[in-house]
PDB file of N, CA and C in Angstrom:
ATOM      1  N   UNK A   1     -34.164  39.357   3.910  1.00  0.00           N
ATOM      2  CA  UNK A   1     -34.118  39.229   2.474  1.00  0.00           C
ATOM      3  C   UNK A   1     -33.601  37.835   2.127  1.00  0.00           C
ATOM      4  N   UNK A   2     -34.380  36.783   1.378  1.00  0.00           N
ATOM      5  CA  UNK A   2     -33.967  35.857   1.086  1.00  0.00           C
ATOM      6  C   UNK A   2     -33.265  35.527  -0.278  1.00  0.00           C
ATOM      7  N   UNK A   3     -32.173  35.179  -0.145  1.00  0.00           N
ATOM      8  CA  UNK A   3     -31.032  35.024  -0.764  1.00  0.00           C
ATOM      9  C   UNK A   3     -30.880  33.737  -2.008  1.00  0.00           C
ATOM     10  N   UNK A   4     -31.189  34.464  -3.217  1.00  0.00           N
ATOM     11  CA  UNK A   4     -30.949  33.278  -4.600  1.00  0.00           C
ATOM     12  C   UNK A   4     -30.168  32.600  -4.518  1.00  0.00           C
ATOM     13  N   UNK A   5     -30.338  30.841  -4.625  1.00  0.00           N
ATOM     14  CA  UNK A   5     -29.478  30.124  -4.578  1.00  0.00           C
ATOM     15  C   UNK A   5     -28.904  30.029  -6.783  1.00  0.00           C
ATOM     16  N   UNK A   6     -30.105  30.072  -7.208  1.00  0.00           N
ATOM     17  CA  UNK A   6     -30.097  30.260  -8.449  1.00  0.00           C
ATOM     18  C   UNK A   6     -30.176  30.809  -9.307  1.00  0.00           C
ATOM     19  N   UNK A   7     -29.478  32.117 -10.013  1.00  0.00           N
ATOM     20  CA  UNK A   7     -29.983  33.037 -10.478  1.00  0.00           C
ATOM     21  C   UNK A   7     -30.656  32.852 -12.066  1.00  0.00           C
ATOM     22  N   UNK A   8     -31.211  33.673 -12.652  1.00  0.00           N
ATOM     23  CA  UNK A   8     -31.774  33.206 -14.341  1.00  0.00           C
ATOM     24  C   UNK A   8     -30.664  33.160 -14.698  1.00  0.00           C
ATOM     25  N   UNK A   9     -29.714  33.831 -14.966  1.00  0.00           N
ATOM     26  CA  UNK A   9     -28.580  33.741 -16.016  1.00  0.00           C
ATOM     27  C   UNK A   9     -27.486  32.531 -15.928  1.00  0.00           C
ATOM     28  N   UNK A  10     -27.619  31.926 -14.875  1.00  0.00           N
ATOM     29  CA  UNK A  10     -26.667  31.152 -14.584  1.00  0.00           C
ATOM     30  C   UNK A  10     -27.172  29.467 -15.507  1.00  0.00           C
ATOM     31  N   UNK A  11     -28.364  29.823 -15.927  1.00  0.00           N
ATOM     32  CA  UNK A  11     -28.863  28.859 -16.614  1.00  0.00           C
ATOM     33  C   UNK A  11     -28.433  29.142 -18.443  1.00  0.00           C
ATOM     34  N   UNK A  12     -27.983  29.724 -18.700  1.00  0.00           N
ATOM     35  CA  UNK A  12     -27.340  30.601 -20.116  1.00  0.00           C
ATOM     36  C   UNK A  12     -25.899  30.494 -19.737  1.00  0.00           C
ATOM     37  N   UNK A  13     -25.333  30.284 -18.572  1.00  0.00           N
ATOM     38  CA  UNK A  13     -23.970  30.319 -18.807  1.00  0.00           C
ATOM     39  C   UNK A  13     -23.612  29.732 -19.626  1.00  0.00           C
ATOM     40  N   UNK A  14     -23.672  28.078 -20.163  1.00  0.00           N
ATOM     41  CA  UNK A  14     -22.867  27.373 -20.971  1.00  0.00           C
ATOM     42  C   UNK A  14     -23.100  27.915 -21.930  1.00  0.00           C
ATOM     43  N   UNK A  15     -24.186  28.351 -22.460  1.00  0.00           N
ATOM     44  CA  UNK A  15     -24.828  28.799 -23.994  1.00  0.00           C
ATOM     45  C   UNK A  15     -23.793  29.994 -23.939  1.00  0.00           C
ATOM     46  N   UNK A  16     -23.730  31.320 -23.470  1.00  0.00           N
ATOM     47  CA  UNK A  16     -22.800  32.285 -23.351  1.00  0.00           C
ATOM     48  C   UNK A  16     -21.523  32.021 -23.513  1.00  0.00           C
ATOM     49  N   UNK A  17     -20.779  31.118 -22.821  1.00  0.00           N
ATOM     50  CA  UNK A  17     -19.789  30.957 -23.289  1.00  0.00           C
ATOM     51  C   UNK A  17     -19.362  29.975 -23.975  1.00  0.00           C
ATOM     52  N   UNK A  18     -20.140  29.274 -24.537  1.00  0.00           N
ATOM     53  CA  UNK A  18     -19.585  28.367 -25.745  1.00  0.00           C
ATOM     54  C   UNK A  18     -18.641  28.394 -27.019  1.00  0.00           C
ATOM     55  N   UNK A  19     -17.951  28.512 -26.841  1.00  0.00           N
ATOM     56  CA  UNK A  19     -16.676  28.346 -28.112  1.00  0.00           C
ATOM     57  C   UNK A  19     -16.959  27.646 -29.201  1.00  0.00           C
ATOM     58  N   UNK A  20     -16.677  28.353 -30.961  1.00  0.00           N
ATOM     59  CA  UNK A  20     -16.887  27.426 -31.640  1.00  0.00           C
ATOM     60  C   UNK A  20     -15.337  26.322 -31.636  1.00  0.00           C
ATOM     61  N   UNK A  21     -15.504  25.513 -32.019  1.00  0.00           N
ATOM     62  CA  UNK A  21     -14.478  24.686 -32.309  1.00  0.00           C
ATOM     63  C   UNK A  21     -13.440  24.858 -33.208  1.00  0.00           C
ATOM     64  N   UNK A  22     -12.563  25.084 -33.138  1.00  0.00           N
ATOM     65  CA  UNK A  22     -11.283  25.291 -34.730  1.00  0.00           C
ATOM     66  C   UNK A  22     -10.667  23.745 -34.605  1.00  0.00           C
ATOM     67  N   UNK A  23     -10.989  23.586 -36.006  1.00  0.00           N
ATOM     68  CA  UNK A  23     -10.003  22.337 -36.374  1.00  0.00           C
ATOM     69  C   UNK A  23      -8.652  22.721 -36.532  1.00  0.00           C
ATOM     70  N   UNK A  24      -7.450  22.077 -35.848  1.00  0.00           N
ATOM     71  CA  UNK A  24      -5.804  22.464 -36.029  1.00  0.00           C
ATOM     72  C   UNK A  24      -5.813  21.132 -36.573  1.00  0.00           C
ATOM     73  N   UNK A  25      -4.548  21.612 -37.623  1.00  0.00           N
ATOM     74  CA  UNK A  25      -3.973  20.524 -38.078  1.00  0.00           C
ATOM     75  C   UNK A  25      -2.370  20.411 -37.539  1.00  0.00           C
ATOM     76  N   UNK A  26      -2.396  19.469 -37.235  1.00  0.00           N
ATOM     77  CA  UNK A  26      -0.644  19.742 -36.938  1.00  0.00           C
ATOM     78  C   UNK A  26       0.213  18.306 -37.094  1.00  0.00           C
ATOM     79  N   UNK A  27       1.162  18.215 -37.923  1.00  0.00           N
ATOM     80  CA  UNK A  27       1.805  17.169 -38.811  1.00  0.00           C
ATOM     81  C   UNK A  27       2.578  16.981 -37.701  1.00  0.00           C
ATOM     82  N   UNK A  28       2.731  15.332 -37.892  1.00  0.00           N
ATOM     83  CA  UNK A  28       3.253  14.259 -36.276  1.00  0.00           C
ATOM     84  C   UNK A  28       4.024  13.442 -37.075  1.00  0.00           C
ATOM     85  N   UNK A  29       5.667  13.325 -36.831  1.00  0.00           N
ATOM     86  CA  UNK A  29       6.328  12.512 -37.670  1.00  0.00           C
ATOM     87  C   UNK A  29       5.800  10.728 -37.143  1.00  0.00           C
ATOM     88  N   UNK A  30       6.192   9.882 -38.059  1.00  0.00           N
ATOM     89  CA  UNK A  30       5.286   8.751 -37.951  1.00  0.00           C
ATOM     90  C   UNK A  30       5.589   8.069 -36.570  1.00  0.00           C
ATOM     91  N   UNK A  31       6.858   8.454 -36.390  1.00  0.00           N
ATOM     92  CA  UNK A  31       7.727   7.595 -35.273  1.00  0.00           C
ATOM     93  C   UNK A  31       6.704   7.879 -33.676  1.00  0.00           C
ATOM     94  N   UNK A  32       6.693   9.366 -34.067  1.00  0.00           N
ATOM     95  CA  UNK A  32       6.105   9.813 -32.591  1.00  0.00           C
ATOM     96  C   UNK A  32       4.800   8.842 -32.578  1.00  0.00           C
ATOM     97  N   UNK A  33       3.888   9.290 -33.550  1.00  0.00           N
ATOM     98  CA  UNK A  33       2.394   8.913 -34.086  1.00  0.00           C
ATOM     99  C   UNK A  33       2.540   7.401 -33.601  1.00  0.00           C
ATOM    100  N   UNK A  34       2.790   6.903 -33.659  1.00  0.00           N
ATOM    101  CA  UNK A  34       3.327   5.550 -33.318  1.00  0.00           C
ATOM    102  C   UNK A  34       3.747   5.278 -31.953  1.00  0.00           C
ATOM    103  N   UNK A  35       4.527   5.980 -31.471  1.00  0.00           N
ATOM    104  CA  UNK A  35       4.629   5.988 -29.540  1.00  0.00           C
ATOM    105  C   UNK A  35       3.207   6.594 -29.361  1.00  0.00           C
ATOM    106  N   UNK A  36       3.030   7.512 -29.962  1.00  0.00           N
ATOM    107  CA  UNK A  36       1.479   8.062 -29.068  1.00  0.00           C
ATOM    108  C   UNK A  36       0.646   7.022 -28.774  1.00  0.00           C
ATOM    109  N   UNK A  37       0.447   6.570 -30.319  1.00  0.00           N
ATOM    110  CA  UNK A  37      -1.047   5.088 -30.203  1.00  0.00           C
ATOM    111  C   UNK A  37      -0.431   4.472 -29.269  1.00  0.00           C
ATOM    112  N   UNK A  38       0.323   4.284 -28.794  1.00  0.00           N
ATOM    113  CA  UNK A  38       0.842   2.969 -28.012  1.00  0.00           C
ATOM    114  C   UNK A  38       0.483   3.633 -26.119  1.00  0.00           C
ATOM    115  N   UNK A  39       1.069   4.539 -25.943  1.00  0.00           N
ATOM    116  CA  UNK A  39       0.724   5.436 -25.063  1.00  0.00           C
ATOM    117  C   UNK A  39      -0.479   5.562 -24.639  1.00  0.00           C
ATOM    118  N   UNK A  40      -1.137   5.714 -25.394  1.00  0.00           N
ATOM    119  CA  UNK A  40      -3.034   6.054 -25.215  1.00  0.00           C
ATOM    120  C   UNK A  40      -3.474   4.791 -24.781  1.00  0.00           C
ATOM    121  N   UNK A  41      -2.894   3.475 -25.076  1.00  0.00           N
ATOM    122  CA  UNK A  41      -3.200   2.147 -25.463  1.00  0.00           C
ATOM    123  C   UNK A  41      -2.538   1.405 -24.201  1.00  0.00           C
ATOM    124  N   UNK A  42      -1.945   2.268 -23.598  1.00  0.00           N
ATOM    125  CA  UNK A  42      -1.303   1.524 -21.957  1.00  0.00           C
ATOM    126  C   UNK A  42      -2.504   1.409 -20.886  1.00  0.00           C
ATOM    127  N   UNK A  43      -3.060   1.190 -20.901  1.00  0.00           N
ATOM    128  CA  UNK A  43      -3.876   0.500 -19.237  1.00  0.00           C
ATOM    129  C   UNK A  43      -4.470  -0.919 -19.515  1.00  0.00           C
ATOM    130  N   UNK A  44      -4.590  -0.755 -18.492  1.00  0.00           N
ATOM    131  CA  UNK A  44      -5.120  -2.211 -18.171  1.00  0.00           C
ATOM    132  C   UNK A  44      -6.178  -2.655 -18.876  1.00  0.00           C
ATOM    133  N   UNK A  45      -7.071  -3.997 -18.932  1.00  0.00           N
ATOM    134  CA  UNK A  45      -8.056  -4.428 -19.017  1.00  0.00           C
ATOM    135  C   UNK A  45      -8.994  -4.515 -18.252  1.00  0.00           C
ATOM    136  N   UNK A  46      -8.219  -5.004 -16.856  1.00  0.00           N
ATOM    137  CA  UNK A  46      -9.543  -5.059 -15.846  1.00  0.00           C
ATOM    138  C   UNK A  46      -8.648  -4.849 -14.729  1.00  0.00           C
ATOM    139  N   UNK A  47      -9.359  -4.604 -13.842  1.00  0.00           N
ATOM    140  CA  UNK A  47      -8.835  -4.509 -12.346  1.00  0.00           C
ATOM    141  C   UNK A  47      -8.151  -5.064 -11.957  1.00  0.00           C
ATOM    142  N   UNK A  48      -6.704  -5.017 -11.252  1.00  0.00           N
ATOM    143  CA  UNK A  48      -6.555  -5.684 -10.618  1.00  0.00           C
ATOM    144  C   UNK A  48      -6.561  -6.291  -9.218  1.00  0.00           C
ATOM    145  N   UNK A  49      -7.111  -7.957  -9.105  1.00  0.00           N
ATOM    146  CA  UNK A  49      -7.712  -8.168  -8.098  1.00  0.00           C
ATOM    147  C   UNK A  49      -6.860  -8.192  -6.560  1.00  0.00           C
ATOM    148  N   UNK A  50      -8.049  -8.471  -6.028  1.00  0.00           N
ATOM    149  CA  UNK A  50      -6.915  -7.878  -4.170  1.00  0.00           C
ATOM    150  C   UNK A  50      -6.130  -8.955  -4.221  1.00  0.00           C
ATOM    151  N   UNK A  51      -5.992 -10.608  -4.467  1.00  0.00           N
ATOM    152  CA  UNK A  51      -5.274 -11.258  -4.648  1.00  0.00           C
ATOM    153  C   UNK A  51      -3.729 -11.087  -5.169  1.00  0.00           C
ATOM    154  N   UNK A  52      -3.666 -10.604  -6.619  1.00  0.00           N
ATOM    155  CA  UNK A  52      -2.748 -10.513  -7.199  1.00  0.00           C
ATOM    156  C   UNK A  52      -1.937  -9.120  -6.580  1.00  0.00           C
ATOM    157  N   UNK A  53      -2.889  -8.261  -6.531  1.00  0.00           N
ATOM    158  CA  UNK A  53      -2.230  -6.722  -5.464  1.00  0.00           C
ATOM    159  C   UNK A  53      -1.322  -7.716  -4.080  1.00  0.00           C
ATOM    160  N   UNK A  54      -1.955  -8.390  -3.684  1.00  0.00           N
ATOM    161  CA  UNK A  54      -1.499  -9.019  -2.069  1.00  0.00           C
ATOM    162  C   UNK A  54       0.442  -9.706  -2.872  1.00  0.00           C
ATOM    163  N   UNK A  55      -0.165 -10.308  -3.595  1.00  0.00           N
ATOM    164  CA  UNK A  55       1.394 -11.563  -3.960  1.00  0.00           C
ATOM    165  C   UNK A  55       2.395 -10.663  -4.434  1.00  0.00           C
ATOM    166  N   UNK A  56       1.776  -9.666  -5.204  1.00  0.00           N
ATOM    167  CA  UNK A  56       2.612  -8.675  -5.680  1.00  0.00           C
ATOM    168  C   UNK A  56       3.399  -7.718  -4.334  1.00  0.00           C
ATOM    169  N   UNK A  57       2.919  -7.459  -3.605  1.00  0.00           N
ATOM    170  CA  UNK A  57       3.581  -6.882  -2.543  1.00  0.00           C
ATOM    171  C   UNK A  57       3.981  -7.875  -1.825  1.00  0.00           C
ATOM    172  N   UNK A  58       3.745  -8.852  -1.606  1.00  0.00           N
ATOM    173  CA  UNK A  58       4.499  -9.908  -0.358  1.00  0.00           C
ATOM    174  C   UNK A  58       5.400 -10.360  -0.933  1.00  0.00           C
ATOM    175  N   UNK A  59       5.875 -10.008  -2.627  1.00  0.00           N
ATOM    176  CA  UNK A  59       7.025 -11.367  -3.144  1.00  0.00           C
ATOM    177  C   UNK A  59       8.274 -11.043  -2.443  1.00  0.00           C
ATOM    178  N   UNK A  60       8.894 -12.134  -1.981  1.00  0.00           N
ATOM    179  CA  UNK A  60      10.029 -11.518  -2.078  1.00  0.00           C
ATOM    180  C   UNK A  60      10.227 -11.350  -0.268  1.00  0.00           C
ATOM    181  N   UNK A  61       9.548 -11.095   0.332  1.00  0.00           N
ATOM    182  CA  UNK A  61       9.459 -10.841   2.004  1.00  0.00           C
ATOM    183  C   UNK A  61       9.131 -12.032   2.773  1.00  0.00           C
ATOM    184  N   UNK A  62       9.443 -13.312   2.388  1.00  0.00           N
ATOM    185  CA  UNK A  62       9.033 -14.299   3.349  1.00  0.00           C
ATOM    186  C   UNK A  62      10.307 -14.139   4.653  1.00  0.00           C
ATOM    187  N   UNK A  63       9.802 -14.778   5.790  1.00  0.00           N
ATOM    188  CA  UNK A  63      10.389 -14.762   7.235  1.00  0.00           C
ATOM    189  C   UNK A  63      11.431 -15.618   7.031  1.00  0.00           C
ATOM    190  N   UNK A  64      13.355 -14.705   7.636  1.00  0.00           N
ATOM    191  CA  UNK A  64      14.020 -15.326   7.213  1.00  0.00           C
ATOM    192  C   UNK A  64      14.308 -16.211   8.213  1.00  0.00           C
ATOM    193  N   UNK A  65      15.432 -17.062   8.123  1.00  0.00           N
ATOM    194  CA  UNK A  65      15.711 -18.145   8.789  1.00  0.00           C
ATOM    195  C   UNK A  65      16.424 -17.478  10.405  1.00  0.00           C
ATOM    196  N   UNK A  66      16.246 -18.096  11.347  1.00  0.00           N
ATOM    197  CA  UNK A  66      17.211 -17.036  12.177  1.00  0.00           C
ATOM    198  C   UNK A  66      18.846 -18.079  12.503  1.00  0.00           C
ATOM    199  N   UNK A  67      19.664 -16.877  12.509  1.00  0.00           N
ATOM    200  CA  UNK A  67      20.877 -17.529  12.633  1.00  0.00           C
ATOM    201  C   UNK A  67      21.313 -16.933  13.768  1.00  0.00           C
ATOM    202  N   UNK A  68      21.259 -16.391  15.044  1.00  0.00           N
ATOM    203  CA  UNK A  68      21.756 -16.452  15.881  1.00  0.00           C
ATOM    204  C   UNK A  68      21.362 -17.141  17.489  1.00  0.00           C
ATOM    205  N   UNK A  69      21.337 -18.037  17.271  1.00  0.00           N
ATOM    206  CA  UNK A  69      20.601 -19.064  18.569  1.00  0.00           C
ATOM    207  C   UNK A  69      21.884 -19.179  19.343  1.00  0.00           C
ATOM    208  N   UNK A  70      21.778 -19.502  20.559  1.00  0.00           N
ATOM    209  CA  UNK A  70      22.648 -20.084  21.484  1.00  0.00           C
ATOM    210  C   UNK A  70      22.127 -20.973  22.468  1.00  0.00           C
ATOM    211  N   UNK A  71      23.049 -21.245  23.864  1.00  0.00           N
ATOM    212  CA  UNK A  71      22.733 -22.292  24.460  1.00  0.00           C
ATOM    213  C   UNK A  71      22.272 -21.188  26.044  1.00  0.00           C
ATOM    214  N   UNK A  72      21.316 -21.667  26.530  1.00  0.00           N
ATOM    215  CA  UNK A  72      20.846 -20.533  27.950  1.00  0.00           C
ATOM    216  C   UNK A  72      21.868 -21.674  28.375  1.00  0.00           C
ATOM    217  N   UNK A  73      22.836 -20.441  29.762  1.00  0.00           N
ATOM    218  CA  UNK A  73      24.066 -20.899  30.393  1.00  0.00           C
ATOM    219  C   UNK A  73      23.281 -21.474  31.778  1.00  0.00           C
ATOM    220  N   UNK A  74      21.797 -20.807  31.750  1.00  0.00           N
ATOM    221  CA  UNK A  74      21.282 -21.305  33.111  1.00  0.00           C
ATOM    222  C   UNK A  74      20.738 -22.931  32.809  1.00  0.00           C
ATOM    223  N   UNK A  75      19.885 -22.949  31.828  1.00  0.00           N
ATOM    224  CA  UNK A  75      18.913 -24.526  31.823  1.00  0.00           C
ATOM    225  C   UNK A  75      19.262 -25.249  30.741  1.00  0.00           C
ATOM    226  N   UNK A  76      20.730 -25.000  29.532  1.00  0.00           N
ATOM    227  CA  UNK A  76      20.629 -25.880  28.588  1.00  0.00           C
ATOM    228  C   UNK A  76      19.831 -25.717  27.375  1.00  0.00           C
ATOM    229  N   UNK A  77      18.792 -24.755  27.400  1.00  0.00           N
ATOM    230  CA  UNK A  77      17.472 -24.964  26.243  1.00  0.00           C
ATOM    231  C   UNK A  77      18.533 -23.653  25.112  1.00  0.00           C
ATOM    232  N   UNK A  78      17.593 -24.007  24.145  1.00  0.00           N
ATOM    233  CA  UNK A  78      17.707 -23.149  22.743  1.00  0.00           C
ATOM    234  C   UNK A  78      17.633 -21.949  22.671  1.00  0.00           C
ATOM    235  N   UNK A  79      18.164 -20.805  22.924  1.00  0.00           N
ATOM    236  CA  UNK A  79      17.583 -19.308  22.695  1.00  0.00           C
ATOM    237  C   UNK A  79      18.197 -18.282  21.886  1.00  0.00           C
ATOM    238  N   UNK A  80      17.518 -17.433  21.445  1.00  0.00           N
ATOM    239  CA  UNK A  80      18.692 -16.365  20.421  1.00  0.00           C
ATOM    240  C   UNK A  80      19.123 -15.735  21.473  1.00  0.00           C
ATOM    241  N   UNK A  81      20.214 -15.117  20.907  1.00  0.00           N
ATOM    242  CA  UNK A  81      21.234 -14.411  21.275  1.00  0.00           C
ATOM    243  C   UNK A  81      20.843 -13.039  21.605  1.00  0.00           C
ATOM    244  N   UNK A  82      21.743 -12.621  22.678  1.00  0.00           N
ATOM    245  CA  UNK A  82      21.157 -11.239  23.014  1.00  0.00           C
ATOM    246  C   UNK A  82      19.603 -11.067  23.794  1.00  0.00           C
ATOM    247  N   UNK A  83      19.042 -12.536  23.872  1.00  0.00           N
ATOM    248  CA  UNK A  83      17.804 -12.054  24.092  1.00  0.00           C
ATOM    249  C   UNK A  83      17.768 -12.969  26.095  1.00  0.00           C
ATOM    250  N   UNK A  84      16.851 -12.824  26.802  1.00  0.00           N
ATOM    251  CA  UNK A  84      16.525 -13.964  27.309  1.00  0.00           C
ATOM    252  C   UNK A  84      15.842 -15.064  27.560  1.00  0.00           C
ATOM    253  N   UNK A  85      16.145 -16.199  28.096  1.00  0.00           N
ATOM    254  CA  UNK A  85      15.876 -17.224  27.583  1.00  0.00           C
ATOM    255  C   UNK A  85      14.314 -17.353  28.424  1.00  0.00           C
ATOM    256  N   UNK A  86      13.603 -18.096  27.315  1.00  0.00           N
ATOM    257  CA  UNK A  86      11.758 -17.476  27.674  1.00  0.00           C
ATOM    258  C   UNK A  86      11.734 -18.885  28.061  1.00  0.00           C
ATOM    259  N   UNK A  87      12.337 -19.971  28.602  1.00  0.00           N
ATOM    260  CA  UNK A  87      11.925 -21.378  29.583  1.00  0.00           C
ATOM    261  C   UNK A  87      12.390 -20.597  30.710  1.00  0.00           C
ATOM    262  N   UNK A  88      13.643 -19.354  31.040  1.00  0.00           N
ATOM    263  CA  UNK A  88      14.065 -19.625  32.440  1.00  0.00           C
ATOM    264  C   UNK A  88      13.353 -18.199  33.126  1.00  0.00           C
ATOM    265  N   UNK A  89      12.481 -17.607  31.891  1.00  0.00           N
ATOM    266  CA  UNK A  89      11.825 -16.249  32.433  1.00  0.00           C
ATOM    267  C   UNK A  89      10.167 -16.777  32.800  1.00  0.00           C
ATOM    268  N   UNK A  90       9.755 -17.872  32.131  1.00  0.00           N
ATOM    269  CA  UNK A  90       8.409 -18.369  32.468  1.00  0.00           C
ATOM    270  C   UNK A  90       8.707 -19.247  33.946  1.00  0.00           C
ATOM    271  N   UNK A  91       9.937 -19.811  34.287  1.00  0.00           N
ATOM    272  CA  UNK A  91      10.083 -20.386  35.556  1.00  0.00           C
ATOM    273  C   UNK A  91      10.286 -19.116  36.387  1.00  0.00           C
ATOM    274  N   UNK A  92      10.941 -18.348  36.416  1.00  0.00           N
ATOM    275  CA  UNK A  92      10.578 -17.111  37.320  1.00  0.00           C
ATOM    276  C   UNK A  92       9.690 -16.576  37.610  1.00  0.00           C
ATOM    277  N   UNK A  93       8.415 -16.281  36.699  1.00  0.00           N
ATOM    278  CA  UNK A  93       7.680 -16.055  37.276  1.00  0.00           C
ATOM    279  C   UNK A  93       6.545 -16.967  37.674  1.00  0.00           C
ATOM    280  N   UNK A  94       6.353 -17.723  37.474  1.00  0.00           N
ATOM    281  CA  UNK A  94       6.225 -18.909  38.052  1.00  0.00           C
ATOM    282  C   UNK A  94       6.325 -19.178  39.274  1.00  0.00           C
ATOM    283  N   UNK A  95       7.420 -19.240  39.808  1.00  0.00           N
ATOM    284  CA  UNK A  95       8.063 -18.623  40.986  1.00  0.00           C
ATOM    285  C   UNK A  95       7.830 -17.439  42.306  1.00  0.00           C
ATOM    286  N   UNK A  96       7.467 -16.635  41.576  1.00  0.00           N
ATOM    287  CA  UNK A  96       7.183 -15.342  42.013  1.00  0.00           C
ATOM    288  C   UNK A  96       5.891 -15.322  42.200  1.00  0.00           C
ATOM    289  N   UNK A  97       5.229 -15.855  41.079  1.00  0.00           N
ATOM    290  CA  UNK A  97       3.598 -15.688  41.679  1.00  0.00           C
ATOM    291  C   UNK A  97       3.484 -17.294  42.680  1.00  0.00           C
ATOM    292  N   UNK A  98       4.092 -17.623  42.458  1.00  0.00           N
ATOM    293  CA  UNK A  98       3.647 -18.702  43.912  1.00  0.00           C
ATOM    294  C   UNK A  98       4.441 -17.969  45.139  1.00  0.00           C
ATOM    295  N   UNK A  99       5.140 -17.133  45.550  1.00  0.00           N
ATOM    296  CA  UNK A  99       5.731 -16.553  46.512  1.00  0.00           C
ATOM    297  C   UNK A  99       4.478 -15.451  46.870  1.00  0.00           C
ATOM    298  N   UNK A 100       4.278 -15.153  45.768  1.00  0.00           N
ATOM    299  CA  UNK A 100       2.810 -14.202  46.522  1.00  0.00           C
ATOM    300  C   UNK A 100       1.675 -14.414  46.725  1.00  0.00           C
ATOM    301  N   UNK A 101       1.493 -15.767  46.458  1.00  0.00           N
ATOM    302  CA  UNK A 101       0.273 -16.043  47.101  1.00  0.00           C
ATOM    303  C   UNK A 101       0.659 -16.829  48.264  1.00  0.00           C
ATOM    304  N   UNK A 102       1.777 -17.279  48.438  1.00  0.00           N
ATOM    305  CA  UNK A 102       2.268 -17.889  49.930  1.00  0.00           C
ATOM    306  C   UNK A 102       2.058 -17.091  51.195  1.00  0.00           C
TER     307      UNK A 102
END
């Protein structure tokens, strides 16, 4: 049995249930009437573009300065703190891969 995707009546639905319209009146002190228009009247003009979206999220987040550098106790060079020093870790291995291919 093949199965209606469409039945007749479903073409009368809107007509069936159509509502007439009632006009309400309902008194808005001016003050509100006045925030409303303004309210309704909030969006934009036009899009805003991926540009201005981008600056708008990046303000404010530029890369800060770093303040904890020190001196590597092994070679003298520049390095932050806490970390190790990437002249005396590139000479190690350095090092190491010439030991294995020896």
């Amino acid at each position: 049995m093949a199965m209606r995707l469409f039945s007749p009546m479903s073409r009368l639905a809107p007509v069936a249930f159509a509502l007439p319209s009632i006009p309400i009146a309902i008194t808005v002190p001016p003050l509100l009437a006045d925030l409303w228009e303004s309210v309704l009247r909030a969006v934009p003009k036009k899009k805003t573009s991926h540009m201005k979206k981008r600056h708008r999220q990046m303000a404010g987040k530029a890369l800060k300065d770093v303040q904890s550098l020190n001196k590597c106790p092994g070679c003298g060079q520049i390095k932050r703190a806490h970390l190790l020093c990437p002249h005396c870790v590139r000479e190690i291995k350095d090092s190491w891969k010439t030991a294995q291919t020896a």
